[in-house]
Protein backbone atom coordinates (compact mmCIF):
# COMPACT_ATOMS: atom_id res chain seq x y z
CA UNK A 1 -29.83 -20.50 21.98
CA UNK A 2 -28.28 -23.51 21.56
CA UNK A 3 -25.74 -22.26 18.23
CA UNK A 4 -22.30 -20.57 18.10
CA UNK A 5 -22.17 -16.99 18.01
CA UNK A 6 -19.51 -16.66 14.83
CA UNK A 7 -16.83 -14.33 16.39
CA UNK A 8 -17.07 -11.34 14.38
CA UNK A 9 -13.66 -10.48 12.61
CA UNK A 10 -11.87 -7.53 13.41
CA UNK A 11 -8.62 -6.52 11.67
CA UNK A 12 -6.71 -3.70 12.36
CA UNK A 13 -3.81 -0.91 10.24
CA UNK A 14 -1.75 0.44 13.12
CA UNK A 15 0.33 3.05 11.20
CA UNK A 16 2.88 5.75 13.00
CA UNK A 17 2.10 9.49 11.85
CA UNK A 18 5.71 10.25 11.35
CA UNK A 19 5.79 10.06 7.32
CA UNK A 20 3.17 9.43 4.85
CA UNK A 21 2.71 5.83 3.55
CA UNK A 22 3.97 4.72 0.54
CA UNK A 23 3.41 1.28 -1.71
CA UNK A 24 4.82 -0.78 0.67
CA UNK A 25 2.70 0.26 3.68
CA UNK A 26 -0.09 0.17 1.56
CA UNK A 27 -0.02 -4.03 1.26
CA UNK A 28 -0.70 -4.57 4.95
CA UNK A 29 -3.67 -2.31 4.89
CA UNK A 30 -5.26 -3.68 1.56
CA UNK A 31 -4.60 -7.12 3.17
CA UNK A 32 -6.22 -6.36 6.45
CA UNK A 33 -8.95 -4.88 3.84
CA UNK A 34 -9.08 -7.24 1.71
CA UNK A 35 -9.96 -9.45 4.44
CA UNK A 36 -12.42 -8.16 6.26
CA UNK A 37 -14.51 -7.58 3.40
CA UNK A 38 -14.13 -11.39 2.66
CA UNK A 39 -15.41 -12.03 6.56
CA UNK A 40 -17.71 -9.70 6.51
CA UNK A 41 -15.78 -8.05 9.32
CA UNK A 42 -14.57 -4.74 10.80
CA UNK A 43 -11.64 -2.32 9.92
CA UNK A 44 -9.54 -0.19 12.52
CA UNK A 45 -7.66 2.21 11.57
CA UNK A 46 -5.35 2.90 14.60
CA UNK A 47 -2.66 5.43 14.94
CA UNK A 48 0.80 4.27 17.01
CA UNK A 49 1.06 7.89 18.05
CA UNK A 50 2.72 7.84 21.16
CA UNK A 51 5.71 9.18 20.10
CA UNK A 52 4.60 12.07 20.32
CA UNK A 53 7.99 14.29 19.21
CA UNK A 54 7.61 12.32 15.64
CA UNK A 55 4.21 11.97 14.90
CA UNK A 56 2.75 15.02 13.48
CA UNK A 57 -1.82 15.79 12.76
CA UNK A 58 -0.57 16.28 8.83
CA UNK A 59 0.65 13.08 8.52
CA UNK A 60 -1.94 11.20 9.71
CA UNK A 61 -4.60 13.31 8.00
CA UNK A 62 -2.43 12.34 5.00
CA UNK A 63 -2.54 8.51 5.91
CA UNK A 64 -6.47 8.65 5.84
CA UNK A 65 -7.28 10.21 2.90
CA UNK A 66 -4.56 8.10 0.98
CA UNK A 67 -6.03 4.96 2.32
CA UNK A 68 -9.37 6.36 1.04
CA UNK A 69 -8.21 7.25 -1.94
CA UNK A 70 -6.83 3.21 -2.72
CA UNK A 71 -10.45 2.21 -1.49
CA UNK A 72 -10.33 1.33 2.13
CA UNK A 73 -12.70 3.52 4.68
CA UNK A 74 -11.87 2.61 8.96
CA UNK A 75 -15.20 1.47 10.63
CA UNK A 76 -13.67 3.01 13.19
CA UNK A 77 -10.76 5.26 13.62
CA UNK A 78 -8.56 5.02 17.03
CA UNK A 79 -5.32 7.03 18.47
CA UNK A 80 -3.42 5.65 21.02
CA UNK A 81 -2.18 8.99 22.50
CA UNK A 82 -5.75 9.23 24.10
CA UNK A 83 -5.36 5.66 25.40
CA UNK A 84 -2.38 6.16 27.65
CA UNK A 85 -4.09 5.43 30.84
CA UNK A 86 -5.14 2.03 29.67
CA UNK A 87 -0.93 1.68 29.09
CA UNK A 88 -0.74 2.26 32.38
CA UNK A 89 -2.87 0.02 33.87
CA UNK A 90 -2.17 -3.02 32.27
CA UNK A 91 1.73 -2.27 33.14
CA UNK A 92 0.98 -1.64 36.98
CA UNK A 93 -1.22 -4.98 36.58
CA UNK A 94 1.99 -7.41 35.15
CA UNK A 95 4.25 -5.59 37.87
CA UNK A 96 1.99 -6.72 40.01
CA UNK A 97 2.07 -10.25 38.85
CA UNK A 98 5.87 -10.11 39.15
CA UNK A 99 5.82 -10.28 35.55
CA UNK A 100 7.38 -6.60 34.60
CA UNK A 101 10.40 -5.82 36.31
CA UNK A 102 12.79 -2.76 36.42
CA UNK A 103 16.61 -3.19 34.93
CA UNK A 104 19.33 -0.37 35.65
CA UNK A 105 22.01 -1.26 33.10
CA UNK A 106 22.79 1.51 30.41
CA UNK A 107 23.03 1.01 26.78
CA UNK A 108 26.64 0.46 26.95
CA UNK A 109 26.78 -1.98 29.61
CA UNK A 110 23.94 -4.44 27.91
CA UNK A 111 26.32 -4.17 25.21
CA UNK A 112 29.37 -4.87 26.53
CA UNK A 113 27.67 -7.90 27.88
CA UNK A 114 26.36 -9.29 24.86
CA UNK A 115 29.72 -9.15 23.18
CA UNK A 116 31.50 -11.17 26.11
CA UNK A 117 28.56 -13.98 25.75
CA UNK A 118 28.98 -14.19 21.77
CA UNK A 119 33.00 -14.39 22.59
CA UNK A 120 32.11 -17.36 24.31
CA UNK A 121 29.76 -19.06 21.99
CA UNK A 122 26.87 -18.16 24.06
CA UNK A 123 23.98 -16.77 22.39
CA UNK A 124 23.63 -13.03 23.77
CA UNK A 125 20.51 -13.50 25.52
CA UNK A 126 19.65 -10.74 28.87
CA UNK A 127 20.63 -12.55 31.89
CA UNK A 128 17.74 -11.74 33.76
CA UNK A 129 19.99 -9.65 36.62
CA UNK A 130 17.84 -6.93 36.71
CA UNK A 131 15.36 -9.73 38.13
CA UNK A 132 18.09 -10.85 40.90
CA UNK A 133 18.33 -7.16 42.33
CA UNK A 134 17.70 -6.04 45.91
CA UNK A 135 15.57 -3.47 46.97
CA UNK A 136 18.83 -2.30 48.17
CA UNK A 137 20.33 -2.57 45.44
CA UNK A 138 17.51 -0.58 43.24
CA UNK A 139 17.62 2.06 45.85
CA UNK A 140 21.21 2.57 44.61
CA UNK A 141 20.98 2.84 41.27
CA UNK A 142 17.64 5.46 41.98
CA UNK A 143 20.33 7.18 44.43
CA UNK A 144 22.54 7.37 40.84
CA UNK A 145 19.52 9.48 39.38
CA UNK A 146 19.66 6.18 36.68
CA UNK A 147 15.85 5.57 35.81
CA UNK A 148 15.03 1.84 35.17
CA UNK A 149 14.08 0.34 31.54
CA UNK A 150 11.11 -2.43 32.75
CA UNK A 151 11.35 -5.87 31.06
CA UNK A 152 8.86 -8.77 30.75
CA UNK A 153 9.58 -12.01 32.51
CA UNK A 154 9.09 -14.65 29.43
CA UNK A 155 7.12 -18.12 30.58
CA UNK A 156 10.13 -19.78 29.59
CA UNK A 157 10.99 -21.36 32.97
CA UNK A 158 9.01 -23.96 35.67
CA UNK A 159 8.83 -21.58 38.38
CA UNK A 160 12.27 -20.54 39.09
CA UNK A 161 13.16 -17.56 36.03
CA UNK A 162 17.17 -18.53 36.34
CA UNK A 163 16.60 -22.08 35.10
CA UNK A 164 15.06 -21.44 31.43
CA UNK A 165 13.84 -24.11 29.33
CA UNK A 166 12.83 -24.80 25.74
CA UNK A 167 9.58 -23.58 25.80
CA UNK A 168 7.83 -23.68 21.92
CA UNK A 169 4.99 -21.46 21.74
CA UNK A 170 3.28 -22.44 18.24
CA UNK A 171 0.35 -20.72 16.24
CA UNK A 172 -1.09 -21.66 12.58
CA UNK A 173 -0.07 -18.15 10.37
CA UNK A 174 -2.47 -17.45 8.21
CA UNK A 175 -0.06 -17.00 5.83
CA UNK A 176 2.91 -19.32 6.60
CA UNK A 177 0.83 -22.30 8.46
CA UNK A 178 2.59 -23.65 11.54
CA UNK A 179 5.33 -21.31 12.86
CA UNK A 180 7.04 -22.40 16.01
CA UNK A 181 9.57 -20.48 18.42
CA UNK A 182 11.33 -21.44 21.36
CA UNK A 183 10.86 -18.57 24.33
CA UNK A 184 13.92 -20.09 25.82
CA UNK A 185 16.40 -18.58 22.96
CA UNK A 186 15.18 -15.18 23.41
CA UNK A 187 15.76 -12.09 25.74
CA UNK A 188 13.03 -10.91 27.97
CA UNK A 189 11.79 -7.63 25.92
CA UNK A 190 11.82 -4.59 27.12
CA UNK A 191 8.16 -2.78 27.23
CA UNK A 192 8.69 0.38 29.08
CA UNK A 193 11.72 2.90 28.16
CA UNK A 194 13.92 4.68 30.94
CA UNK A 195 11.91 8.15 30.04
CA UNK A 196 8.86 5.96 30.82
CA UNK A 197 7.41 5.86 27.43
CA UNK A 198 6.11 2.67 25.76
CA UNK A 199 7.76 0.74 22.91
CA UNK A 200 5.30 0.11 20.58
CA UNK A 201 4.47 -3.98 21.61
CA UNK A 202 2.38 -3.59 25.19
CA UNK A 203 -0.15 -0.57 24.16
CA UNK A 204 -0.76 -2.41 20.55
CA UNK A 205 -1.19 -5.73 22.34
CA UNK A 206 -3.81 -3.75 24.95
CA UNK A 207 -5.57 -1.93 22.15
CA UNK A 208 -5.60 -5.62 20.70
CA UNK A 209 -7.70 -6.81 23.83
CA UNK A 210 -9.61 -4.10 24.03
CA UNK A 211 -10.91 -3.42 20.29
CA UNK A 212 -11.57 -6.99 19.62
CA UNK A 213 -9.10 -7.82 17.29
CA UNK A 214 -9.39 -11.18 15.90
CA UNK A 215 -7.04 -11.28 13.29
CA UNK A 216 -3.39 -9.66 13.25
CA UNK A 217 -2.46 -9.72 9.31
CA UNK A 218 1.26 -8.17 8.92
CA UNK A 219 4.73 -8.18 7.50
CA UNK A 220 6.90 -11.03 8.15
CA UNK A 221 9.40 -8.57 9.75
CA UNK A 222 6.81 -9.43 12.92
CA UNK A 223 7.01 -13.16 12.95
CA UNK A 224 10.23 -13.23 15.60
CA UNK A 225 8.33 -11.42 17.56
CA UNK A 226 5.06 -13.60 17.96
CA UNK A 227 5.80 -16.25 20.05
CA UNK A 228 6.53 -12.83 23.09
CA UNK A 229 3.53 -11.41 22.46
CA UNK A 230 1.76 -14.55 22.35
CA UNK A 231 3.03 -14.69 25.67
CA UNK A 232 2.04 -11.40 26.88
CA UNK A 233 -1.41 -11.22 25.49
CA UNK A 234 -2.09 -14.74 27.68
CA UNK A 235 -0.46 -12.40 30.76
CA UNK A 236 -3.02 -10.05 30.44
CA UNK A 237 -5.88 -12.68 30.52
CA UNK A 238 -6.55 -12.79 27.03
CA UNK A 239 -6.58 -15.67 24.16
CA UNK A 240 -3.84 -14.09 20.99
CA UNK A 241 -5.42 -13.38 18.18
CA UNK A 242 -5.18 -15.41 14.80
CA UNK A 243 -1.59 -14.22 13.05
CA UNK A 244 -0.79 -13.98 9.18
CA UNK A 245 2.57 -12.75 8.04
CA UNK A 246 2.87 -12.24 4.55
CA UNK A 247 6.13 -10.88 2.64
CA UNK A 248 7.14 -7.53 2.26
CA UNK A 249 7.24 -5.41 -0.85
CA UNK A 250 10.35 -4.76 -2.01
CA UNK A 251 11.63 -2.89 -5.66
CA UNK A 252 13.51 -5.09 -8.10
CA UNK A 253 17.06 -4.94 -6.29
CA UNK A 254 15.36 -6.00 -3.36
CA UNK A 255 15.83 -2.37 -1.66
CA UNK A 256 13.29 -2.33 1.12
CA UNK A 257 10.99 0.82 0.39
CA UNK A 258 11.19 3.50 3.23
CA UNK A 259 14.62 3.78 1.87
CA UNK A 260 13.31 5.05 -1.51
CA UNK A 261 12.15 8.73 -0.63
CA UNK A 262 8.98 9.79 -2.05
CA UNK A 263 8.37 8.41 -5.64
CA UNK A 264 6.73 5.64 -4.47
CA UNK A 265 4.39 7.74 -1.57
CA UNK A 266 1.28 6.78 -2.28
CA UNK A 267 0.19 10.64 -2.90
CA UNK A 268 3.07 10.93 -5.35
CA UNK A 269 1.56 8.27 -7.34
CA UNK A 270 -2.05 9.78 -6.77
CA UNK A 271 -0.70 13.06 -8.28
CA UNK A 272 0.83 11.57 -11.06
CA UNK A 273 -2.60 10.41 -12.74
CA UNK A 274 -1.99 6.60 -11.53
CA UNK A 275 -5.54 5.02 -10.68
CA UNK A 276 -5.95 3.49 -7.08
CA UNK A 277 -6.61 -0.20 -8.46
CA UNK A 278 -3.63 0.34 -10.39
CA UNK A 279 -2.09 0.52 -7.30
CA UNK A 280 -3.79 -1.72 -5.21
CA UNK A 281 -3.48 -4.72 -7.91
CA UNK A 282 0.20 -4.41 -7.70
CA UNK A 283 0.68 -4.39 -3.81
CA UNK A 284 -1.65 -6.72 -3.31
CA UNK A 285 -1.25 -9.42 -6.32
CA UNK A 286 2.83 -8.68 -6.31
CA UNK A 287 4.59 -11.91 -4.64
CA UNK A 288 1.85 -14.62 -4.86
CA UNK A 289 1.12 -17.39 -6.54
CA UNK A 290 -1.72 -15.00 -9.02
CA UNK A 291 -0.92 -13.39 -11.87
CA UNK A 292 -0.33 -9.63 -11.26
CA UNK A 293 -3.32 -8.22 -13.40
CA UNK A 294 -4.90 -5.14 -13.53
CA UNK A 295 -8.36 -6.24 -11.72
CA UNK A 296 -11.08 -3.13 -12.03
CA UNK A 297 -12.41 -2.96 -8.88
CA UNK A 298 -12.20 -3.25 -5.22
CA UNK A 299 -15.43 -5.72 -5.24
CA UNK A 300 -13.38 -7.92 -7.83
CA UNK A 301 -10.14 -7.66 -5.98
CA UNK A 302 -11.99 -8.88 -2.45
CA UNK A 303 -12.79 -12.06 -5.13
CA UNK A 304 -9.43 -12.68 -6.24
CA UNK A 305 -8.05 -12.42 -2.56
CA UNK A 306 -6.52 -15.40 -0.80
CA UNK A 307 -3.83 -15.09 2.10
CA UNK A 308 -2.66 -18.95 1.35
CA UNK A 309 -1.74 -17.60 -2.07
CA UNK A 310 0.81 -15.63 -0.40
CA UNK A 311 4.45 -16.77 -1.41
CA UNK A 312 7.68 -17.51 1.10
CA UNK A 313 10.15 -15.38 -1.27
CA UNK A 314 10.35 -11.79 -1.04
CA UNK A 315 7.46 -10.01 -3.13
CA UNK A 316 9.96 -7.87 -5.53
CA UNK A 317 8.46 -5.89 -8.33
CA UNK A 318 8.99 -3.00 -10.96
CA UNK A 319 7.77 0.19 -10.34
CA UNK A 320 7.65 0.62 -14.10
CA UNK A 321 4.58 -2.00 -13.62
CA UNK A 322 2.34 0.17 -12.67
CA UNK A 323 2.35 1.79 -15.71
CA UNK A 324 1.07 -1.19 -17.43
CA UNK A 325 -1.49 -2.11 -14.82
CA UNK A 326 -2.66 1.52 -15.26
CA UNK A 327 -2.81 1.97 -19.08
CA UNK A 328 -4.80 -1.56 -18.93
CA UNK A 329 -7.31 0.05 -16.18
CA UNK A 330 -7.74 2.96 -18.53
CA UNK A 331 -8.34 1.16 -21.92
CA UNK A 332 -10.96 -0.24 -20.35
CA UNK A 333 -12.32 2.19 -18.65
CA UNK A 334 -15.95 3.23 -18.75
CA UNK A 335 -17.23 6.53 -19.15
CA UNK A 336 -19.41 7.29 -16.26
CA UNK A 337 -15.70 6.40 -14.02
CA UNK A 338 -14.06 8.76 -16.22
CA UNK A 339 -16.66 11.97 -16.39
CA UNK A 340 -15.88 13.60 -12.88
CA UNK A 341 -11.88 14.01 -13.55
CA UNK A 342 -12.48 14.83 -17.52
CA UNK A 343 -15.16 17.55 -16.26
CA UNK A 344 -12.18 18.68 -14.38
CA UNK A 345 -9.91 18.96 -16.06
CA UNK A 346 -11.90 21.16 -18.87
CA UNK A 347 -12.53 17.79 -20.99
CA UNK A 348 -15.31 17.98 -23.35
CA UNK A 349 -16.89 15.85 -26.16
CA UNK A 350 -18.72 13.50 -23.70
CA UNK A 351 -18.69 9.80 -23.97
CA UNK A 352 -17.67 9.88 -28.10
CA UNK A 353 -14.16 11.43 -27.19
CA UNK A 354 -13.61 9.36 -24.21
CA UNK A 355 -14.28 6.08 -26.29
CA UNK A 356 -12.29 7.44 -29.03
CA UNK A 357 -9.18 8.01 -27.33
CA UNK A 358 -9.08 5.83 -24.11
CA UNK A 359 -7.21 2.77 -25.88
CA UNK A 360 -4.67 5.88 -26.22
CA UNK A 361 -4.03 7.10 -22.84
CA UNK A 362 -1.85 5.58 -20.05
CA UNK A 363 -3.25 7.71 -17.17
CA UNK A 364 -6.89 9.51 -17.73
CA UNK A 365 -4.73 12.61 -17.49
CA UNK A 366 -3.23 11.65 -21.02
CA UNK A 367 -6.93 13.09 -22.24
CA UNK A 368 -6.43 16.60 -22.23
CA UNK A 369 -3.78 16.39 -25.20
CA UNK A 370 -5.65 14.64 -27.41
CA UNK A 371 -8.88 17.25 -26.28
CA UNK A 372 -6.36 19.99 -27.63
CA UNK A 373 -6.30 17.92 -30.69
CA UNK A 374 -9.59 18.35 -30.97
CA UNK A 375 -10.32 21.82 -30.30
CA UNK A 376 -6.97 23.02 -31.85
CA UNK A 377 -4.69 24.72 -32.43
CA UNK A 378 -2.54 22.08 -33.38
CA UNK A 379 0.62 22.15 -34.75
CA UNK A 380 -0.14 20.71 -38.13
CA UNK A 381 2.76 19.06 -39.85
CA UNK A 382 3.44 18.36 -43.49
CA UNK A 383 6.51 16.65 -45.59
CA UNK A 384 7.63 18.55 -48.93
CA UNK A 385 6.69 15.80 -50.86
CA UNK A 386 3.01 15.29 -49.43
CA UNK A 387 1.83 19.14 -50.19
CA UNK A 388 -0.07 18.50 -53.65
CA UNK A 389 -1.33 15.10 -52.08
CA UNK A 390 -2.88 17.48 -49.33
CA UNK A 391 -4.47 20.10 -51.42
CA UNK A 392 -5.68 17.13 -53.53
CA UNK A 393 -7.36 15.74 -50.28
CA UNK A 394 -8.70 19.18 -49.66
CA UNK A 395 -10.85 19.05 -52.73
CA UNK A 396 -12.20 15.90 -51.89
CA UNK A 397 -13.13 15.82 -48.64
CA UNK A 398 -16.87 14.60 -48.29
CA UNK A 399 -19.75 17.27 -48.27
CA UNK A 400 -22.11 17.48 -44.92
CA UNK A 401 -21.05 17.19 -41.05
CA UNK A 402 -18.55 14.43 -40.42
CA UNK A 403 -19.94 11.18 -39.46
CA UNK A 404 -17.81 7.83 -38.53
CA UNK A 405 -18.43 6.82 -42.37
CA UNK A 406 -16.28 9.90 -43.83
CA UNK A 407 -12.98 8.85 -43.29
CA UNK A 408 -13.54 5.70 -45.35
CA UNK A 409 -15.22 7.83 -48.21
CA UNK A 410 -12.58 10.33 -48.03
CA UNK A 411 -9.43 7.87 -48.31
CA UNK A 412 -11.03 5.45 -50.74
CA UNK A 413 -11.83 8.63 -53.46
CA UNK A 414 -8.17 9.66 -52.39
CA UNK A 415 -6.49 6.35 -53.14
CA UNK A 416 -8.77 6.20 -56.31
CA UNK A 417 -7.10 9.46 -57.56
CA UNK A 418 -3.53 9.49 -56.59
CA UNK A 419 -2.69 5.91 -56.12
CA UNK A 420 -1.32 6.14 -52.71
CA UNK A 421 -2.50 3.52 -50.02
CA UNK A 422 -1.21 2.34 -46.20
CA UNK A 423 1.04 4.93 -44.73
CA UNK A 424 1.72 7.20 -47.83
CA UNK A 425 -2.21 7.49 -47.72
CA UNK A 426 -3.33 8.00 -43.89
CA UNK A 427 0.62 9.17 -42.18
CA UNK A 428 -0.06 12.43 -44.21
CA UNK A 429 -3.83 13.29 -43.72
CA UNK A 430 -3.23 12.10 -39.37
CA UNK A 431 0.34 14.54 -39.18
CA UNK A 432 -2.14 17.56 -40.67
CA UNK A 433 -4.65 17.58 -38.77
CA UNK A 434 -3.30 15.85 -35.48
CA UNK A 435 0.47 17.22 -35.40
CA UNK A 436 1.27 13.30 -34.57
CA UNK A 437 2.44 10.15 -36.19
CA UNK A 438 0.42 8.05 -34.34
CA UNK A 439 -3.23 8.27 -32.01
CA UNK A 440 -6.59 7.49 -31.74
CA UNK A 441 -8.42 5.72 -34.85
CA UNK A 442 -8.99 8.86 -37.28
CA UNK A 443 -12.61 7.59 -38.08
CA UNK A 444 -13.35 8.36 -34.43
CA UNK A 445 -11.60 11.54 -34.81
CA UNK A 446 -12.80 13.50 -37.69
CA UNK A 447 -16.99 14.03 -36.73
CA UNK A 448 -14.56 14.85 -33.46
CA UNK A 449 -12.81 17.92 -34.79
CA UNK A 450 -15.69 18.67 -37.26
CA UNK A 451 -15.76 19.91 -40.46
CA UNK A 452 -14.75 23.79 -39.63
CA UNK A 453 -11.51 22.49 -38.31
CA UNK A 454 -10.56 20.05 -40.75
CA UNK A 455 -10.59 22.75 -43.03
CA UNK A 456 -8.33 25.09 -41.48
CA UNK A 457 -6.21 22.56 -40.91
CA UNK A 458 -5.42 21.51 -44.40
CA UNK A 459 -3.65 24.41 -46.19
């Protein structure tokens, strides 16, 4: 066929199973979301959980049903701690290339070293002396028992690694357009620990290759370290992907949110009555150049989604925002969304009580007091100087069941007899039979309560 085969797009969420996510985590995987429902394209969820001391099967559980809960459900769901071998291999492939090489120096020396080059004005970039060793030399450091850390040699040189030179590697971000480093100001990274485990960058970059991933969409915490991986996905053969970096969520004082324990967990919020595009509006809408709104529905937010909206300052916001976002979601709120967590929760009174109180509640949770209100008992309330007011209402409420007409009857005959109108006419008759100053229209309320009720209510 002579036509292009459009590349599919595959994004990935590459979370560690060490803690459960919270707001913050959850912008990078609504964005890598977000976007491949926009391309039509496929969603990995992918667990970094090689360290395998940390990461823990409740924790991750608790990752995927949180993302689920927000909206977002893997096409496929990977772990690197089955993918270990694949490590391996491409390691043992850039040592053979000359490419990885093993360095003997402890902690304390590298930093020793780094403080005598910034002494002298020199920016504290690794010398490369691991590279200059002897087999000899190796042989005595083994001889030691000291294991080797393994570093990879940057393409920042013409052939001979001791003569660097500026070497830009460039890439249009998504986000930030045309970023730009220079491999030449920066220290050969180390990929393989002295206990022989992985740092995080080679087994995501070979997971990368191998899943297909087309687009990396992350923090901007990552954009230093681009331009090496860059480097070290072309080692292994393969073209980079396409990068966006977009800003990271951060509360009001700018406190970065892992530091913040709990409150803002995503299942905190969850169990707190706060609806998932609550949530998801916020991270996703916070620190753009949109309007943070409370948009209805995953479908609509995929709409509303643009990564060149994304803004170069920090992405700050209120926690007390959600509440807004969430009261907004809920005034609005159609029935049919609402049934399953009003059946529930032991909410009767069907789609009449829901519409009658909604414009009330900030979380769908806020239902059940107003369904006490309904059923009773309620703590009636009445001011001295109301009691012959009440027992005048008494006589004249309307005959028959209670239909949305009654209240107007009732309070014109009542104003007719005693005068009273505005507050000194409703405030009364709502404290008596609701307990509260303030509520859902009364109109909607009394065929709610029913005539029985409103009765025994009024003394």
């Amino acid at each position: 066929g002579g036509y292009l085969r459009r590349m599919t797009v595959t994004v990935r969420f590459a979370p560690s199973p060490t803690g459960h996510i919270h707001i913050g985590n959850s912008r990078p995987a609504l964005y890598n979301w977000l976007y491949a429902q926009k391309m039509g394209g496929r969603f990995i969820l992918r667990f970094d959980d090689t360290d395998l001391e940390r990461s823990k099967k409740e924790y991750a559980d608790s990752i995927e049903t949180d993302l689920r809960w927000l909206g977002i459900s893997p096409d496929v769901i990977e772990r690197q701690s089955d993918r270990v071998a694949a490590y391996e291999a491409a390691a043992d492939k850039l040592k053979t290339a000359g490419l990885l090489y093993p360095c003997y120096e402890t902690p304390d020396e590298l930093e020793r070293r780094r403080s005598r080059q910034r002494a002298l004005g020199r920016p504290p970039v690794y010398d490369r002396a691991g590279l200059k060793q002897t087999v000899e030399e190796r042989a005595a450091f083994e001889a030691e028992g000291r294991k080797p850390h393994w570093r990879f040699v940057l393409p920042n040189h013409d052939g001979d690694p001791f003569q660097t030179k500026r070497t830009e590697v460039s890439w249009n971000d998504l986000c930030r357009g045309d970023q730009t480093v220079d491999l030449a100001s920066m220290s050969d990274p180390v990929l393989i620990r002295a206990d022989g485990t992985f740092l995080y960058t080679l087994p995501s970059i070979v997971d990368d290759i191998d899943m297909g991933v087309s687009h990396i969409i992350r923090g901007e915490d990552h954009v230093s370290n681009t331009g090496v991986q860059i480097a070290i996905f072309e080692a292994l053969g393969a073209k980079a992907p396409v990068f966006g970096h977009h800003n990271l969520l951060t509360t009001r004082d700018g406190e970065g949110l892992s530091k913040r324990k709990g409150a803002l967990s995503i299942g905190s919020l969850r169990e707190s009555g706060v609806e998932a595009m609550a949530v998801c509006s916020l991270a996703v809408l916070t620190g753009t150049s949109q309007a943070v709104e409370a948009v209805p529905s995953m479908d609509a937010l995929v709409e509303k989604f643009d990564l060149t909206s994304v803004s170069r300052s920090s992405a700050k916001f209120d926690p007390d925002d959600l509440k807004g976002l969430n009261a907004r979601l809920v005034h609005e709120m159609p029935y049919a969304d609402a049934k399953g967590r009003l059946d529930e929760m032991g909410v009767g009174g069907g789609e009449a009580f829901w519409t009658a109180i909604r414009g009330n509640c900030e979380t769908v949770n806020d239902a059940k007091g107003y369904w006490q209100i309904v059923g009773g008992p309620v703590e009636s309330r009445i001011e001295d100087e109301d009691r012959e007011f009440i027992a005048k209402a008494k006589e004249l409420l309307p005959d028959g069941e209670m239909t949305l007409e009654t209240w107007g009857a009732w309070t014109s005959a009542l104003k007719a007899e005693t005068g009273r109108k505005g507050r000194g006419l409703f405030m009364p008759l709502r404290r008596v039979l609701t307990g509260l100053d303030h509520g859902p229209d009364m109109k909607d309320m009394l065929p709610l309560i029913g005539r029985k009720s409103i009765l025994d209510r009024l003394p």
